[in-house]
Protein backbone atom coordinates (compact mmCIF):
# COMPACT_ATOMS: atom_id res chain seq x y z
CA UNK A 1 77.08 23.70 47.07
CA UNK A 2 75.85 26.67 48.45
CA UNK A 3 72.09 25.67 48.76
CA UNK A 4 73.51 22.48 50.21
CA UNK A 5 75.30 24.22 52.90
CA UNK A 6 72.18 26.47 53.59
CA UNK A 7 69.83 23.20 53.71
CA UNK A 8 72.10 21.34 56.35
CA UNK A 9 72.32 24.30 58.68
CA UNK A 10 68.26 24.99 58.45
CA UNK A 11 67.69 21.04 58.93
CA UNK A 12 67.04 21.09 62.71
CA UNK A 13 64.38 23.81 62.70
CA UNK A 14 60.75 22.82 62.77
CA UNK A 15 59.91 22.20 59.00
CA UNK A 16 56.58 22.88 59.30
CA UNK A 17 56.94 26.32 60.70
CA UNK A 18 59.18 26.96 57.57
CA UNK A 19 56.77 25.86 55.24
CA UNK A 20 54.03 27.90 57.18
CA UNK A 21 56.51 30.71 57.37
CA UNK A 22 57.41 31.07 53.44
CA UNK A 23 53.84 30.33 52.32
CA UNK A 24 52.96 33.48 53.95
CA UNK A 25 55.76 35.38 52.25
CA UNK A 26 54.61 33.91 49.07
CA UNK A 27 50.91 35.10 49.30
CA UNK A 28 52.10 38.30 50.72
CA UNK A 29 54.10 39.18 47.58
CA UNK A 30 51.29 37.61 44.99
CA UNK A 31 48.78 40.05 46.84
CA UNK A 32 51.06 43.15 46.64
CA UNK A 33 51.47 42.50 43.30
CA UNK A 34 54.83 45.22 43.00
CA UNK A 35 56.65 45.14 39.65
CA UNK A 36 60.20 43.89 40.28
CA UNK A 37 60.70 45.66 36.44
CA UNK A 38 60.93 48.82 34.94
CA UNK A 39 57.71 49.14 32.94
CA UNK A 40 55.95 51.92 30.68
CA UNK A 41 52.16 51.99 30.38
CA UNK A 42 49.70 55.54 29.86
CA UNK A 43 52.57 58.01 30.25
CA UNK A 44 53.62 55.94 33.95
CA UNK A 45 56.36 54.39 34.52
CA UNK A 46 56.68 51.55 37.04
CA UNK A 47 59.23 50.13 38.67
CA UNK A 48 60.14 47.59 41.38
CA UNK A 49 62.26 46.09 43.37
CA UNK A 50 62.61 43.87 46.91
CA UNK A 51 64.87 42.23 49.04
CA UNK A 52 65.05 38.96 51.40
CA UNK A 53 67.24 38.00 54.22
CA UNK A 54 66.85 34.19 55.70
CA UNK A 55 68.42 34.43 59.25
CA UNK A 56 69.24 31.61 62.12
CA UNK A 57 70.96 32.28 65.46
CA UNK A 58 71.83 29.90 68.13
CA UNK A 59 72.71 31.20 71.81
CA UNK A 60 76.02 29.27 72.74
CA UNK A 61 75.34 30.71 76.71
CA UNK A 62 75.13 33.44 78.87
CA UNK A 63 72.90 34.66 82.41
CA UNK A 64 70.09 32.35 83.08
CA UNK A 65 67.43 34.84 83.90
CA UNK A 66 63.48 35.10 83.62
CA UNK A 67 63.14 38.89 83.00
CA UNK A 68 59.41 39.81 82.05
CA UNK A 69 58.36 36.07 81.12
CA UNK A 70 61.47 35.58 78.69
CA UNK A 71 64.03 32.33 79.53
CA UNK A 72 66.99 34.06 79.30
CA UNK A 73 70.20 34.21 78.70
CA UNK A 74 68.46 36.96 75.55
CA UNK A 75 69.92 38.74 72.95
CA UNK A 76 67.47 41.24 71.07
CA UNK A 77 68.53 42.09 67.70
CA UNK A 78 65.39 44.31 66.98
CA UNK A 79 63.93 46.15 69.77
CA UNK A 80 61.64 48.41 67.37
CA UNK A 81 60.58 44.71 65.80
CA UNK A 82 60.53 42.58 69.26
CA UNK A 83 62.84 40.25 67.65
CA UNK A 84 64.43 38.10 70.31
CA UNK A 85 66.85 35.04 70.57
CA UNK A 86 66.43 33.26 73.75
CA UNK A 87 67.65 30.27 75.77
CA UNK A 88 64.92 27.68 74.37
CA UNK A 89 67.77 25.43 72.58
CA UNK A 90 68.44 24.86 68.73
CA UNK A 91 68.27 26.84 65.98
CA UNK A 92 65.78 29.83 65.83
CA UNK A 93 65.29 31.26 62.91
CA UNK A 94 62.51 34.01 63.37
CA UNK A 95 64.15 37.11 64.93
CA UNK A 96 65.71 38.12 61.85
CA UNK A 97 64.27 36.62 58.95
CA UNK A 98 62.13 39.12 56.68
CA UNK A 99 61.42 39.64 53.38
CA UNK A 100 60.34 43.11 51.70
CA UNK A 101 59.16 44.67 47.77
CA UNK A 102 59.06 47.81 47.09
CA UNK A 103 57.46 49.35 44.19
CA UNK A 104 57.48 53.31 42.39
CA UNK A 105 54.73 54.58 40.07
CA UNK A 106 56.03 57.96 38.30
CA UNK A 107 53.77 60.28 36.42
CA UNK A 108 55.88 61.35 32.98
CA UNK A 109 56.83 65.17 32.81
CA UNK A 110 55.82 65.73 35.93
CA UNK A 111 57.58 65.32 38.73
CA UNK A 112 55.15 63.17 40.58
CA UNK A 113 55.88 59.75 41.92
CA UNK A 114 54.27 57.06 44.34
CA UNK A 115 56.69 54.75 46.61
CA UNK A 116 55.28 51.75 48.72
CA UNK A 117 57.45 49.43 50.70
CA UNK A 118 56.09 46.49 52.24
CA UNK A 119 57.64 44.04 54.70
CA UNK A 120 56.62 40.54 56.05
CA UNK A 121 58.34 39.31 59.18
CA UNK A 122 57.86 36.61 61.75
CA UNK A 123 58.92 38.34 64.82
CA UNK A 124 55.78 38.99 67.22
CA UNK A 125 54.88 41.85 65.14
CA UNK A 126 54.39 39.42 62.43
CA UNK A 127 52.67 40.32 59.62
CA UNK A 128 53.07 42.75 56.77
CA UNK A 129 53.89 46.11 57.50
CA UNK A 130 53.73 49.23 55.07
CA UNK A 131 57.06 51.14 56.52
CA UNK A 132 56.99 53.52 53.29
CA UNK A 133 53.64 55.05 51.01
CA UNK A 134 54.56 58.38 50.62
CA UNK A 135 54.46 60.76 47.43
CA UNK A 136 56.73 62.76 45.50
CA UNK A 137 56.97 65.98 43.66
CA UNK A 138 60.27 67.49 42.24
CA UNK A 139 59.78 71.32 42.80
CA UNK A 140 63.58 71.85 41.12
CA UNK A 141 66.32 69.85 39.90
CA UNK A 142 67.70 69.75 43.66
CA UNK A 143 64.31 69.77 45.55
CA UNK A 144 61.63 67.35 46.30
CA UNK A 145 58.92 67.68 48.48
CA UNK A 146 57.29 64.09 49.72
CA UNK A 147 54.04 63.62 51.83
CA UNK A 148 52.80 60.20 53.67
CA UNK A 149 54.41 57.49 55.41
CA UNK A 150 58.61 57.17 56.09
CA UNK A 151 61.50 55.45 58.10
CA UNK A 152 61.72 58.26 60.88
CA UNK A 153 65.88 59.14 60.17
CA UNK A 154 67.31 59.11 63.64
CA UNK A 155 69.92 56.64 62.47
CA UNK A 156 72.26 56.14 59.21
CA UNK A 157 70.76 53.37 58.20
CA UNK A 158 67.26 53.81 59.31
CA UNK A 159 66.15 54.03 55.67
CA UNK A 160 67.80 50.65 54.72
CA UNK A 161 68.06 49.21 58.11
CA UNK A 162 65.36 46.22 56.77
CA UNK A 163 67.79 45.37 53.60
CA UNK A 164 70.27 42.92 55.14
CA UNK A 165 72.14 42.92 51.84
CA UNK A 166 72.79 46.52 52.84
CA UNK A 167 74.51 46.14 56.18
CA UNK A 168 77.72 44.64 57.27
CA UNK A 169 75.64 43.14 60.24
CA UNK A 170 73.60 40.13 60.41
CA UNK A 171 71.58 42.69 62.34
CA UNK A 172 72.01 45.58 62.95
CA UNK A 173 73.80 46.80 66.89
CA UNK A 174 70.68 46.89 68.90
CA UNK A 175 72.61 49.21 71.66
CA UNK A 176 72.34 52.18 69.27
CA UNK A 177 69.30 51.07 66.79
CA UNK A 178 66.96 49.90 69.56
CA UNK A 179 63.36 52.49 70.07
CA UNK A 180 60.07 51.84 70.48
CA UNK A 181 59.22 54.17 66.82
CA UNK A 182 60.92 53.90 63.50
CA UNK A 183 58.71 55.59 60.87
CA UNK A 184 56.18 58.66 61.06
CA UNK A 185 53.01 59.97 59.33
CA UNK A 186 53.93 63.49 57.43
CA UNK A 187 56.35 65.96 55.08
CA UNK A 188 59.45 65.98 54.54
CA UNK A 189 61.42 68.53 52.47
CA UNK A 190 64.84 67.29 50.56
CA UNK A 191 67.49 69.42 49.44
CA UNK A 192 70.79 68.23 47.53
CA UNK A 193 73.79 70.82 46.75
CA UNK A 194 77.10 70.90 46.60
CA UNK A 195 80.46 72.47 47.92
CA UNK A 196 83.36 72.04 46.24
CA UNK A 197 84.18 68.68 46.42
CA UNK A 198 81.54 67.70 48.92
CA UNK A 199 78.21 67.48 48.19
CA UNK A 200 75.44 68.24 50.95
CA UNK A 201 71.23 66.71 51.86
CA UNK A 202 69.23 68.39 53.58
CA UNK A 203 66.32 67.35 55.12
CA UNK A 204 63.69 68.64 57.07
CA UNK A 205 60.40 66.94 58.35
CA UNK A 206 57.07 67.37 60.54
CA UNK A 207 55.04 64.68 61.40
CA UNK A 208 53.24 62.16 63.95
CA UNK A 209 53.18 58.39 64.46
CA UNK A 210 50.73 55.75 66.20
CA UNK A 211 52.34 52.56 66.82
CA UNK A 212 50.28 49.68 68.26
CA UNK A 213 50.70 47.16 70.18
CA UNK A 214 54.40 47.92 70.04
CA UNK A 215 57.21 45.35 69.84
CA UNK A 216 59.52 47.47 72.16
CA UNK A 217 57.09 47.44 74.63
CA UNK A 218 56.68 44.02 75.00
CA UNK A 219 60.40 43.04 75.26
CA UNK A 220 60.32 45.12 78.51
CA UNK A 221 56.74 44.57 80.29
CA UNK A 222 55.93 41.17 79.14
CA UNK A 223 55.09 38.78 75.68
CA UNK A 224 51.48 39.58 76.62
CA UNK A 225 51.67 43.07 77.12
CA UNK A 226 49.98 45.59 74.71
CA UNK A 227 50.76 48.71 75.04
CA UNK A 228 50.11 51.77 72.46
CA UNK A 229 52.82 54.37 71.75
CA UNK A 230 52.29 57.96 70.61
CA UNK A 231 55.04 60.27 69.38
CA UNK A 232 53.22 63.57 68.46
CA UNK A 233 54.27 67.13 67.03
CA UNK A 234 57.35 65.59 65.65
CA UNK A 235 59.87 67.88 63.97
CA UNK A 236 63.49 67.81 63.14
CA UNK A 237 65.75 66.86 60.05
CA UNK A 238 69.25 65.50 59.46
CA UNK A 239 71.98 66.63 57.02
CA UNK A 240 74.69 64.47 55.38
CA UNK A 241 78.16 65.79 53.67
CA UNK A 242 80.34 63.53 51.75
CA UNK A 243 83.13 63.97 49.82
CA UNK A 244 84.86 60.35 48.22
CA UNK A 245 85.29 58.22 51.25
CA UNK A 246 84.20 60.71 54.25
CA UNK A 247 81.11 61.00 54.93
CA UNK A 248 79.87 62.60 58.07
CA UNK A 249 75.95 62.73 59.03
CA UNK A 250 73.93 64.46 62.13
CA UNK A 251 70.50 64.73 63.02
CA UNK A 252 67.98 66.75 65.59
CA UNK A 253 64.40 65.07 66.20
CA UNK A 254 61.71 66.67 69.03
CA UNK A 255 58.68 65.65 69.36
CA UNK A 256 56.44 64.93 72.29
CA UNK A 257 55.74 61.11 73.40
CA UNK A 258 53.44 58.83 75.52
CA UNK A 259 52.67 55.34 76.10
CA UNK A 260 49.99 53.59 77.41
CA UNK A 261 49.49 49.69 78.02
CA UNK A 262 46.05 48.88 76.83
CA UNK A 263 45.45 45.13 79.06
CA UNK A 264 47.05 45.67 81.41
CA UNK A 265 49.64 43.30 81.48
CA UNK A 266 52.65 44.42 82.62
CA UNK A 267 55.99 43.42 84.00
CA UNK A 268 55.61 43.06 87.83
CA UNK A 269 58.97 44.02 88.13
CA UNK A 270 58.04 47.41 86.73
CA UNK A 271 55.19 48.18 89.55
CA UNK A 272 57.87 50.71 91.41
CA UNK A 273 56.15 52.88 88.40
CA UNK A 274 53.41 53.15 90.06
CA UNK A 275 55.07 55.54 93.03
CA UNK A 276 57.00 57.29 90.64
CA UNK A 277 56.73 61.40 89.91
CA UNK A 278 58.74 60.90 86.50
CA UNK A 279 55.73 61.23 83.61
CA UNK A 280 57.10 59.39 81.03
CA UNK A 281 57.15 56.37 83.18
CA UNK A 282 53.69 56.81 84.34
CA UNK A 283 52.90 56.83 80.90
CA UNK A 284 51.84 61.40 80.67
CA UNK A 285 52.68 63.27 77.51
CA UNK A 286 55.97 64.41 77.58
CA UNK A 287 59.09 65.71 75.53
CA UNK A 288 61.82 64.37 74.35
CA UNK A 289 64.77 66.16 71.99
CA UNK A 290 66.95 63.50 70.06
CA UNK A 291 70.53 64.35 69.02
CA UNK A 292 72.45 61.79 66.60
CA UNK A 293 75.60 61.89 64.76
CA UNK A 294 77.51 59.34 62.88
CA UNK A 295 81.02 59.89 61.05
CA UNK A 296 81.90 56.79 58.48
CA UNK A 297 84.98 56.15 56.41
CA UNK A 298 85.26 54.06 53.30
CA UNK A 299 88.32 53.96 51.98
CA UNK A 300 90.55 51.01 49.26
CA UNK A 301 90.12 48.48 51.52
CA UNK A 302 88.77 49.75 55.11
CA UNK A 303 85.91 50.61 55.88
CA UNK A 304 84.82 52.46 59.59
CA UNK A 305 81.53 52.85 61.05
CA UNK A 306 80.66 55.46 63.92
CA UNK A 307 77.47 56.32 65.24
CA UNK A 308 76.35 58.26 68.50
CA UNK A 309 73.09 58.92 69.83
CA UNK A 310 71.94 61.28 72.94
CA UNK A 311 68.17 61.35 74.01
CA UNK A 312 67.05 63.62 76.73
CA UNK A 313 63.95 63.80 78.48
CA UNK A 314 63.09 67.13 79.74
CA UNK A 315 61.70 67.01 83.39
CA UNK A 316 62.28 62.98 83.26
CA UNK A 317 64.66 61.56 85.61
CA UNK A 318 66.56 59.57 82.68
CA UNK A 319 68.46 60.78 79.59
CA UNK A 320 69.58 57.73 77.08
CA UNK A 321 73.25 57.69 75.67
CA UNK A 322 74.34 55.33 72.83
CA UNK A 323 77.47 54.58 70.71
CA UNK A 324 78.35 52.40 67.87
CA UNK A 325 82.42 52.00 66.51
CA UNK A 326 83.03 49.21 63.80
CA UNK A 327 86.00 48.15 62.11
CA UNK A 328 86.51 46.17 58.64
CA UNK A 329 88.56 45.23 55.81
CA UNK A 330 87.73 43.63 52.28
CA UNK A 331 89.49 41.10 50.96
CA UNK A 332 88.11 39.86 47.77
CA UNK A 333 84.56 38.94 47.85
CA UNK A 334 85.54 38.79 51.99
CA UNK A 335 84.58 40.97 54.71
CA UNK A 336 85.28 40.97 58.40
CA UNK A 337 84.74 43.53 60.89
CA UNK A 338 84.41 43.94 64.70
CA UNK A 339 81.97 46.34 66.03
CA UNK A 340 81.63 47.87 69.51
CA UNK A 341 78.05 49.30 70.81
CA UNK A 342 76.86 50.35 73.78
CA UNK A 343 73.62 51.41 75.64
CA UNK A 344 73.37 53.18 78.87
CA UNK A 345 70.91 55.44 80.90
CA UNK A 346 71.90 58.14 82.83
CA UNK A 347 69.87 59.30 86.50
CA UNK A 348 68.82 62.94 86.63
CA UNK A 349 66.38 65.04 88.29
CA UNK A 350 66.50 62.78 91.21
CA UNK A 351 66.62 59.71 89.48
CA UNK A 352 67.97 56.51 90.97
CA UNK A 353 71.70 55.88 89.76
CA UNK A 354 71.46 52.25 90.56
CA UNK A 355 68.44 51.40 88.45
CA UNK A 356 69.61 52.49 85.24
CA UNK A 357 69.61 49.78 82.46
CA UNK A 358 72.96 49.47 80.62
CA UNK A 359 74.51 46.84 78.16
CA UNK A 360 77.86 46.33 75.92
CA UNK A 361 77.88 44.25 72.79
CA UNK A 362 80.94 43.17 71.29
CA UNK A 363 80.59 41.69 67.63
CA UNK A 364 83.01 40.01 65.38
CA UNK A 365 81.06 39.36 61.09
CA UNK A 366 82.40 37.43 58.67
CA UNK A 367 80.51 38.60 54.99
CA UNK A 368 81.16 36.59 51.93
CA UNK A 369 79.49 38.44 48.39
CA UNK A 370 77.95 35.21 46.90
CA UNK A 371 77.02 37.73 43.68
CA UNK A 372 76.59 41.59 42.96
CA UNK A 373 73.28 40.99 44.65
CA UNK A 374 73.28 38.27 47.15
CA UNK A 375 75.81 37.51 50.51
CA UNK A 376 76.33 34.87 53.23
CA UNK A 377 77.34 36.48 56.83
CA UNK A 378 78.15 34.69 59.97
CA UNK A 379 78.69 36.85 63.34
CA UNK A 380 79.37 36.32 67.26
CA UNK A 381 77.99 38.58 69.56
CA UNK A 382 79.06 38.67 73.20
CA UNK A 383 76.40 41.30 75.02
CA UNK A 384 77.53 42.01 78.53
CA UNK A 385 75.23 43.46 81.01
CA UNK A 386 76.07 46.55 82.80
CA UNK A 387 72.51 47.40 84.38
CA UNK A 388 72.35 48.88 87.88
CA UNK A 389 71.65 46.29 90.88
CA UNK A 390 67.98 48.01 91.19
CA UNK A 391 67.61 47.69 87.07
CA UNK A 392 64.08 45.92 86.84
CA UNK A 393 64.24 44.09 83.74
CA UNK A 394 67.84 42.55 83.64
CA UNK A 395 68.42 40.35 80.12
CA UNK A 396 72.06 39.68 81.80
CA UNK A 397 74.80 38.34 79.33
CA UNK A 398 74.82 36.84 76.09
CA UNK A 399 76.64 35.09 73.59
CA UNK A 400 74.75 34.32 70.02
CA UNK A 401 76.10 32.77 67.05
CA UNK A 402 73.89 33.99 63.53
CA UNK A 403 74.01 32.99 60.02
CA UNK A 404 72.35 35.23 57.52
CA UNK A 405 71.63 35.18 53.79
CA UNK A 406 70.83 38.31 52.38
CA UNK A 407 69.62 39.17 48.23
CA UNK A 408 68.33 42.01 46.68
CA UNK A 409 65.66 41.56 43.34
């Protein structure tokens, strides 16, 4: 009944784009070739895993706008991603649909692993993406050292935040989880301990990452925009404590950053950069210092989710605030929360008050467990827009319906 359900609400997207769509996932995972089992061979041991999540949306209304080439009324529920439901009609099915394996080589006795995550999406990034190929070495019981390629942790769930089956979301509140970089190119030191009856992780990390042609980018200044992003001399490291249901999380990032559009192409509505003495809008190398905290509660029945995020800019004329609160109960194999986030910009240094960008979202998901590895959610976001009249890229309001079906393998 289930699959029947699924078929019917899939029925009025374009089947040939589905069958183009999975094809691609299919020869994706036959060329990666991961082991989804644990497996001994010449003292290594392999293991694998991966993870799927089918998603539709419909937008039920909202502002008719046009902002940089998009028909609008918009709701972006991956700004890292460029994932985007807009006001074409029907079903779309593309913004959050993604499929990902994941595989770990280990070296017996000593300490020494490989990881590799790979993920195939059909957003205008499309394509497959390596977000993790980084090694391992266990220099105690409590300490590992890793070197290569990682989800950058400025969020909670950055290091899941491509596993539906891991998220109470359909996606995930783009108010708070919405940047132009997501993973970086270095070390990272990990430290586990404990306190009594809480237990502590440390880590700490140095790195770099070249993102091109970035999705973020292109939700702002245009579907035909390329631009190039460069976050450089990044440092910083988060620590979680958790004791039974209370967890509590924070996190410090710096690193320097700078963008640059590589055709050209750019939202006309962003040419006031041009007369502009703040350098990160004209694209110079500058600073930025990232500051996140979340607190989360999961408790019998309840669960509570709580993040916050500040970014400032040193010598900017911006700094970037965001804020996530969510609410939910279990009953059974059900789940329902409501979740509040919000996004807004803040003028300094001489910076215009009125052309800030700004944004509420207001969520209400229904989760059903299917199995121990599989789920059904449904959710209704209504996004209101809170930009300054000057703002120059104005998505307006929203209001999106998505269906998601998440597994884990």
């Amino acid at each position: 009944m289930a699959f029947q359900k699924d078929f019917l609400f899939f029925s009025t997207i374009d089947h040939q784009s589905v069958r183009r769509y999975f094809s691609r996932i299919l020869a994706t995972a036959i060329t990666l070739a991961f082991p989804v089992h644990a497996e001994t061979l010449g003292g290594l041991d392999f293991s694998g895993s991966g993870f799927l999540t089918l998603g539709a949306g419909k937008m039920l209304g909202g502002s008719a706008t046009t902002p940089a080439n998009y028909n609008c009324p918009c709701f972006i529920s991956d700004f890292a991603q460029g994932g985007v439901y807009d006001g074409r009609g029907g079903v779309q099915w593309k913004p959050d649909s993604k499929m990902g394996l994941q595989g770990t080589v280990a070296v017996q006795d000593t300490g020494l692993s490989f990881t590799a995550q790979a993920v195939v999406r059909s957003t205008p990034s499309a394509g497959v993406d390596f977000e993790w190929a980084y090694a391992s070495y266990k220099l105690t019981d409590n300490t590992t050292i890793q070197l290569g390629r990682k989800r950058l942790p400025m969020f909670y769930y950055s290091d899941v935040q491509d596993i539906g089956f891991a998220l109470p979301w359909t996606h995930l509140p783009s108010q708070v989880y919405g940047w132009e970089v997501v993973n970086y190119n270095g070390i990272n030191l990990l430290h586990q301990t404990n306190f009594g009856e809480w237990s502590a992780t440390l880590n700490l990390l140095a790195g770099s990452e070249n993102q091109k042609d970035s999705g973020y980018w292109k939700i702002y200044s245009g579907k035909q925009n390329q631009t190039d992003v460069k976050w450089g001399n990044i440092v910083g490291g988060d620590v979680t404590l958790s004791s039974g249901p209370y967890e509590a999380r924070l996190v410090y990032i710096q690193s320097n950053t700078k963008r640059q559009s590589v055709n050209g192409v750019w939202n006309p509505a962003l040419k006031a950069y041009a007369v502009t003495t703040d350098p990160y809008l004209l694209g110079q190398v500058t600073q930025q210092k990232i500051y996140g905290a979340a607190f989360n509660v999961d408790k019998d029945s309840w669960l509570a989710r709580s993040e916050f995020l500040f970014i400032d800019h040193p010598g900017a004329t911006f700094q970037d605030f965001a804020q996530m609160l969510g609410l939910g109960r279990r009953f059974g194999s059900w789940q329902v929360m409501t979740t509040v986030s919000r996004y807004y910009a803040k003028a300094t240094n001489g910076g215009d008050p009125l052309a800030q960008e700004a944004h509420i979202d207001r969520a209400i998901t229904v989760r059903y467990d299917l199995t121990p590895t599989s789920d059904v959610k449904v959710q209704f976001d209504s996004q209101k827009d809170q930009s300054g009249p000057r703002w120059a890229t104005r998505f307006g309001d929203a209001r999106l319906l998505t269906f998601t079906y998440d597994q884990v393998f």
